[in-house]
Protein backbone atom coordinates (compact mmCIF):
# COMPACT_ATOMS: atom_id res chain seq x y z
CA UNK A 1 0.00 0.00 0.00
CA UNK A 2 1.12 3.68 -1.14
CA UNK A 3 1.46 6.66 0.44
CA UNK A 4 -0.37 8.05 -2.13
CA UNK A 5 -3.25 5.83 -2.20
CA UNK A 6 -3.92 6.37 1.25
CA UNK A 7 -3.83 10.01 1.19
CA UNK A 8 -6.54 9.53 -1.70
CA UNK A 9 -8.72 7.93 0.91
CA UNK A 10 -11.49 9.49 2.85
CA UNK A 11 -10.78 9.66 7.31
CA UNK A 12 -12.93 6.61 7.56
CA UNK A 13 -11.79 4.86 4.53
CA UNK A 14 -8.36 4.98 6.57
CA UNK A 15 -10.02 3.95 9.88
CA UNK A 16 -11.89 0.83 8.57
CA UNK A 17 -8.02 -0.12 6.76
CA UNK A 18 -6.61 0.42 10.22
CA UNK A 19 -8.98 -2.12 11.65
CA UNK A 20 -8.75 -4.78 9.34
CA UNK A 21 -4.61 -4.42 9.01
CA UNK A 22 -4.93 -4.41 13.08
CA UNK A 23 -6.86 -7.59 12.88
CA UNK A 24 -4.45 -9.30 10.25
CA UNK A 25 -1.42 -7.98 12.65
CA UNK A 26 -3.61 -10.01 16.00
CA UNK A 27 -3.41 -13.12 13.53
CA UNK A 28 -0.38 -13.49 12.45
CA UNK A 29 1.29 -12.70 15.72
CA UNK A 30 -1.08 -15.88 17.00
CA UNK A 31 0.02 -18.08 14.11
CA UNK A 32 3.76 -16.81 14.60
CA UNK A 33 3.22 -17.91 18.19
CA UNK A 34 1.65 -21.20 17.84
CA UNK A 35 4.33 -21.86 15.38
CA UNK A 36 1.87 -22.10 12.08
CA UNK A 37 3.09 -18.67 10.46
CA UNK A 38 4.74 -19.24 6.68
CA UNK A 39 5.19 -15.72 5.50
CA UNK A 40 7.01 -14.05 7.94
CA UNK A 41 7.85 -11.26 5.96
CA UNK A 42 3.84 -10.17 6.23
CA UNK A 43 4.33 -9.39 9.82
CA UNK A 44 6.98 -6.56 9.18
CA UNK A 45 4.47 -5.70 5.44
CA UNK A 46 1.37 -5.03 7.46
CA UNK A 47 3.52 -3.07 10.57
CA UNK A 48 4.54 -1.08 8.08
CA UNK A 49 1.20 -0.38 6.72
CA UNK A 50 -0.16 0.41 9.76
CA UNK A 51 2.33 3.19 10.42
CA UNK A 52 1.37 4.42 7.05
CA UNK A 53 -2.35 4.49 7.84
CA UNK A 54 -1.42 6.37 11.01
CA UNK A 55 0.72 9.01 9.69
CA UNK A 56 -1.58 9.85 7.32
CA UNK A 57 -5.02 9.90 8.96
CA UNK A 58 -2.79 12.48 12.00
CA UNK A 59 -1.51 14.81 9.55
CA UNK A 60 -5.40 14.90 7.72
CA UNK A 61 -6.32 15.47 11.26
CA UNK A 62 -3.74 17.94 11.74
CA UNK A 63 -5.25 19.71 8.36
CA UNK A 64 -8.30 20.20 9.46
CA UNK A 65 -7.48 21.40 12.96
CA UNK A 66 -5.46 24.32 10.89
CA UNK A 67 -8.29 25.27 8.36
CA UNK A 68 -10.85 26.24 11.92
């Protein structure tokens, strides 16, 4: 996931991402746990996106705190 595609996305577009990325992050800490995980490399993948999300949705928040 892009930068740019997530700036393109509404606040809640972002927020619903968040959740389901959070989700994904929950399960694949359980499967690394239990010792089931294949793809380890989607652990660090969806971290990553989940920064992404983040930074973007403060610094929209951050916009519209400046426009008021």
């Amino acid at each position: 996931m892009n930068a740019s595609d997530i700036r393109a996305m509404s606040a809640d577009q972002i927020k619903d991402e968040l959740v389901t990325l959070k989700k994904e992050q929950f399960n694949l800490r359980f499967q690394q746990a239990t010792g089931q995980l294949e793809n380890t490399a989607r652990v660090r993948v969806v971290r990553h996106d989940i920064a992404r999300l983040k930074t973007v949705l403060h610094a929209k928040a951050n916009e519209t705190k400046g426009e008021g």
